[in-house]
N, C-alpha and C. Protein backbone atom coordinates (compact mmCIF):
# COMPACT_ATOMS: atom_id res chain seq x y z
N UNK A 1 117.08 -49.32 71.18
CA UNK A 1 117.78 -49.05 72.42
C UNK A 1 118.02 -47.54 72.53
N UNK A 2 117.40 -46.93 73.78
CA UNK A 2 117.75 -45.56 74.11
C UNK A 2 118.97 -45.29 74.76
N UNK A 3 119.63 -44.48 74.38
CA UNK A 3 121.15 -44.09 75.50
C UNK A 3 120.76 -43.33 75.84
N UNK A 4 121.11 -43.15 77.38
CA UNK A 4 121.11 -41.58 78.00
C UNK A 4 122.42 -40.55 77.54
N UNK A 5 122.23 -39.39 76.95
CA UNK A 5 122.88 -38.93 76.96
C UNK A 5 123.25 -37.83 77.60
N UNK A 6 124.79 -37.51 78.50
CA UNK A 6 125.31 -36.69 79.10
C UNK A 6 125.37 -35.14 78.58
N UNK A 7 124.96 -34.37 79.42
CA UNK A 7 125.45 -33.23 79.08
C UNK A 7 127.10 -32.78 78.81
N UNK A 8 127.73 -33.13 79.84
CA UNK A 8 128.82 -33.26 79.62
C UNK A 8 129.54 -33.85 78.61
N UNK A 9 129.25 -35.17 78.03
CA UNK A 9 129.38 -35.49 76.51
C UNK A 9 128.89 -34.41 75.02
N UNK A 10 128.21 -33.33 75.84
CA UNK A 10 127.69 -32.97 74.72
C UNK A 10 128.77 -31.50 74.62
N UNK A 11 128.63 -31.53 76.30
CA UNK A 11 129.75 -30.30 76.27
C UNK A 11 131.36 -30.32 76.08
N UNK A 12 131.99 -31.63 75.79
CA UNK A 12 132.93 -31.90 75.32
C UNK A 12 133.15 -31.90 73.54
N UNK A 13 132.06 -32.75 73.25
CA UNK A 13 131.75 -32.24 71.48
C UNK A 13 131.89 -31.01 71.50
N UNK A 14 131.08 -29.81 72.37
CA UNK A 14 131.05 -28.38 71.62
C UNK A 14 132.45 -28.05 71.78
N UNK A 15 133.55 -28.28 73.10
CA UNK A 15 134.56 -27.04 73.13
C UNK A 15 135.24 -28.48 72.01
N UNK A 16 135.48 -29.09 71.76
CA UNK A 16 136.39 -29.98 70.35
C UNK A 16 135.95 -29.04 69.39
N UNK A 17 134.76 -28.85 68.52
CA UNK A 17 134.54 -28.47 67.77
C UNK A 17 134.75 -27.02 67.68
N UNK A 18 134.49 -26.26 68.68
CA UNK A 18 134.95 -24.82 68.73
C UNK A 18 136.96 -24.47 68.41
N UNK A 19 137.09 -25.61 69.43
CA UNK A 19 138.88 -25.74 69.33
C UNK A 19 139.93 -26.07 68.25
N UNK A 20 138.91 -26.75 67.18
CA UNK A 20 139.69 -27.02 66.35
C UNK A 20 139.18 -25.59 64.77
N UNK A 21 138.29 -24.85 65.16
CA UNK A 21 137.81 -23.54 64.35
C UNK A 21 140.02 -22.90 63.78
N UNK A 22 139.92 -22.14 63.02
CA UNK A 22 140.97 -21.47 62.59
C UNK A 22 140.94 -20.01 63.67
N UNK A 23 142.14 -19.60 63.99
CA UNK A 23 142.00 -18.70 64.70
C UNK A 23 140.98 -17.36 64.53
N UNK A 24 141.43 -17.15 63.16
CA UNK A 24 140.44 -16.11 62.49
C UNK A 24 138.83 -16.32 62.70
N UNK A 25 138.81 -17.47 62.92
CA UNK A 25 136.70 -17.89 62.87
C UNK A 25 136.47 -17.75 64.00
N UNK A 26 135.10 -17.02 64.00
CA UNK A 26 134.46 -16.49 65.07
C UNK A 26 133.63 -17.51 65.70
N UNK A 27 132.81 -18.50 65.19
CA UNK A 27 132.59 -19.34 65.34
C UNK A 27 131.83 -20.28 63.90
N UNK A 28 130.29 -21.19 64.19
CA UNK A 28 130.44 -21.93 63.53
C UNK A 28 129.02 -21.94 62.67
N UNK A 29 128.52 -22.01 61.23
CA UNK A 29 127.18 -21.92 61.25
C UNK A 29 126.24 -22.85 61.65
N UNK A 30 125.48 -22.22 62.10
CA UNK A 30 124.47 -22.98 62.84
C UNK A 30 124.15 -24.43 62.19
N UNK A 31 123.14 -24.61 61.13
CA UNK A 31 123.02 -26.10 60.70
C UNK A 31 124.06 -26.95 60.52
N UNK A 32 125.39 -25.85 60.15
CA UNK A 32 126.84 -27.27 60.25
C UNK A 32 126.89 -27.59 61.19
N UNK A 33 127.07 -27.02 62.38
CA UNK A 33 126.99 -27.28 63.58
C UNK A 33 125.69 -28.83 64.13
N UNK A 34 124.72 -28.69 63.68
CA UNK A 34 123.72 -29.13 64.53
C UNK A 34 123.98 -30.34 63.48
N UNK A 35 124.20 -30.71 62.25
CA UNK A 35 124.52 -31.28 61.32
C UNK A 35 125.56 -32.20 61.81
N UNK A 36 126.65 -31.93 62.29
CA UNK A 36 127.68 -32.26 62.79
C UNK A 36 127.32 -32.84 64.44
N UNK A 37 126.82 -32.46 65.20
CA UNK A 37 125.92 -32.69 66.22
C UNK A 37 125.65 -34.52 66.03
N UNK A 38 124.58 -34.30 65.31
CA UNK A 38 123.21 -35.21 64.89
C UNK A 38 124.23 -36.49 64.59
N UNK A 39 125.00 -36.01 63.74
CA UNK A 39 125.96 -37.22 63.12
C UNK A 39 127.24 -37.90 64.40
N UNK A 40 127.33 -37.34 65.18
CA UNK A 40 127.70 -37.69 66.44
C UNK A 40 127.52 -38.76 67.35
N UNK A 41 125.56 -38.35 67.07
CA UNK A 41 124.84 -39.12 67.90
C UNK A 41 124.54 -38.51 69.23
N UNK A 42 125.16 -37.55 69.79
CA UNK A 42 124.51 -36.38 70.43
C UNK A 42 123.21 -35.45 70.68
N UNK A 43 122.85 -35.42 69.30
CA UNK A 43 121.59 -34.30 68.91
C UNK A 43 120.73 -35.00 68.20
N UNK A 44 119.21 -35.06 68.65
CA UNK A 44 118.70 -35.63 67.51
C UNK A 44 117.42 -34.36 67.07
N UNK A 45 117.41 -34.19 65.78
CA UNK A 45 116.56 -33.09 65.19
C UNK A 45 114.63 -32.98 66.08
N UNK A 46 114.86 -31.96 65.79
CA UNK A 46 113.95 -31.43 66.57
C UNK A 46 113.39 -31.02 68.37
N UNK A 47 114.83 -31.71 69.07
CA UNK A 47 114.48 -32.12 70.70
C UNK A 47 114.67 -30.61 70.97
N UNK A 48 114.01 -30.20 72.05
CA UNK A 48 114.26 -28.55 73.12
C UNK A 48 114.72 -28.89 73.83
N UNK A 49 115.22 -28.90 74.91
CA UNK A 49 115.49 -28.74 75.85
C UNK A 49 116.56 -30.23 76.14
N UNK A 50 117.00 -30.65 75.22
CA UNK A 50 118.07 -31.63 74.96
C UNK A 50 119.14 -31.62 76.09
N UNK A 51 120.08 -32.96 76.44
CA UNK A 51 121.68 -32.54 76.75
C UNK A 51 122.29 -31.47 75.53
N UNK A 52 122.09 -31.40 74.35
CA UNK A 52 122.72 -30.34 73.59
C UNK A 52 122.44 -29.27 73.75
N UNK A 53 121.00 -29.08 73.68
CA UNK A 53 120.22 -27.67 74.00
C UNK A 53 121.11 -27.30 75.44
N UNK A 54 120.79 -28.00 76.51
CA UNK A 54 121.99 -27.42 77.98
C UNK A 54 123.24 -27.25 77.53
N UNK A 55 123.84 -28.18 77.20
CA UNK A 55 125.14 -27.40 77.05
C UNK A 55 125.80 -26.61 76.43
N UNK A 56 124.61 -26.87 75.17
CA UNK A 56 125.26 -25.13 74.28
C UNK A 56 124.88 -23.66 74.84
N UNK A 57 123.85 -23.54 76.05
CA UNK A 57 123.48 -22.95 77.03
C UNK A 57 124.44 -22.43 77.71
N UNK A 58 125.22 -23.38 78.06
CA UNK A 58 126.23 -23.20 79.16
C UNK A 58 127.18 -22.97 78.37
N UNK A 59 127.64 -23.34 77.00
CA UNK A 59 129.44 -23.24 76.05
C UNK A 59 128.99 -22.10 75.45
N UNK A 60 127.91 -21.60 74.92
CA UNK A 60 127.96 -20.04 73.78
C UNK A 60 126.94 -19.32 74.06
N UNK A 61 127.37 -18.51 72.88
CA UNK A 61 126.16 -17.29 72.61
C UNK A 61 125.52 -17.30 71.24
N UNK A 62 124.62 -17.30 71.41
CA UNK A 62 124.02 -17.18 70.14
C UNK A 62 124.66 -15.70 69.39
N UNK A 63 125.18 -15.46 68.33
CA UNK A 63 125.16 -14.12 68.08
C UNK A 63 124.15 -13.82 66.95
N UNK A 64 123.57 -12.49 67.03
CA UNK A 64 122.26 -12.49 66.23
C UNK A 64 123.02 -11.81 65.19
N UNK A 65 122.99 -13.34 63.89
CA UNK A 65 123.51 -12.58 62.67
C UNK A 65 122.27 -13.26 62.02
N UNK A 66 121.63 -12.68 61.01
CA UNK A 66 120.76 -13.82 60.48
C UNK A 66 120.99 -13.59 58.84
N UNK A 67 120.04 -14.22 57.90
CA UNK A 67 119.89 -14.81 56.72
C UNK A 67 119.00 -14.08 56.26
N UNK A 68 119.10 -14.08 54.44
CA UNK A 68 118.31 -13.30 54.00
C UNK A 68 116.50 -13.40 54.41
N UNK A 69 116.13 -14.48 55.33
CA UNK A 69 115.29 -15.12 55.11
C UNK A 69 114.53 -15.05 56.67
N UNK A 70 115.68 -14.23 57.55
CA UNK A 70 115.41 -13.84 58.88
C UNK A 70 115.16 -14.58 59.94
N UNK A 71 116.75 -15.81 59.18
CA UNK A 71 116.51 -17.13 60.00
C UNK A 71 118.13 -16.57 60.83
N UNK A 72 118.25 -17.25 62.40
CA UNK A 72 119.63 -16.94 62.69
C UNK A 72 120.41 -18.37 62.14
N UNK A 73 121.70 -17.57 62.11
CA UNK A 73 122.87 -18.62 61.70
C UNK A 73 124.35 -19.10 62.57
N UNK A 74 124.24 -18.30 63.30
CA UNK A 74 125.35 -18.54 63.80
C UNK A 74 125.52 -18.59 65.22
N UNK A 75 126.66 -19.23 65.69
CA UNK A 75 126.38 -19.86 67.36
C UNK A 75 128.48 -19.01 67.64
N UNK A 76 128.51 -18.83 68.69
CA UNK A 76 129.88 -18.54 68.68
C UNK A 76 130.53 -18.71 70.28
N UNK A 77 131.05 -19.20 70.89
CA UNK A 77 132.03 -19.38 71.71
C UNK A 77 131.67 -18.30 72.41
N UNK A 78 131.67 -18.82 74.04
CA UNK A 78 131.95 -17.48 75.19
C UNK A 78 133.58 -17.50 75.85
């Protein structure tokens, strides 16, 4: 069975998850994030152009911090 899933469901997961961050955190790393996503039932690995892909579109910014490995990591709140 396929569910459709809402953008808006997806964009309610992101500002929860951003909202409950410690004041000090800038935001969140990326695979916890998508990790946390997936386990939702929101995100499923590998989709582009997803309800998640839109609404993290519309909730953040990517900020370009990356990894020794010149992968990015981190997603952060607008």
């Amino acid at each position: 069975m396929n569910k459709k899933i809402k953008i808006e469901w997806c964009e309610n997961f992101i500002k929860a998850k951003f909202k409950k961050l410690p004041e000090f955190a800038k935001g969140i790393e990326t695979n916890c994030f998508f990790k946390m996503a997936e386990k939702s039932g929101l995100y499923i690995v590998g989709t582009y152009g997803s309800p998640m892909s839109q609404a993290l579109e519309n909730l953040t910014e990517v900020k370009i911090v990356q990894d020794n490995n010149g992968n990015y990591i981190f997603l952060r709140s607008t």
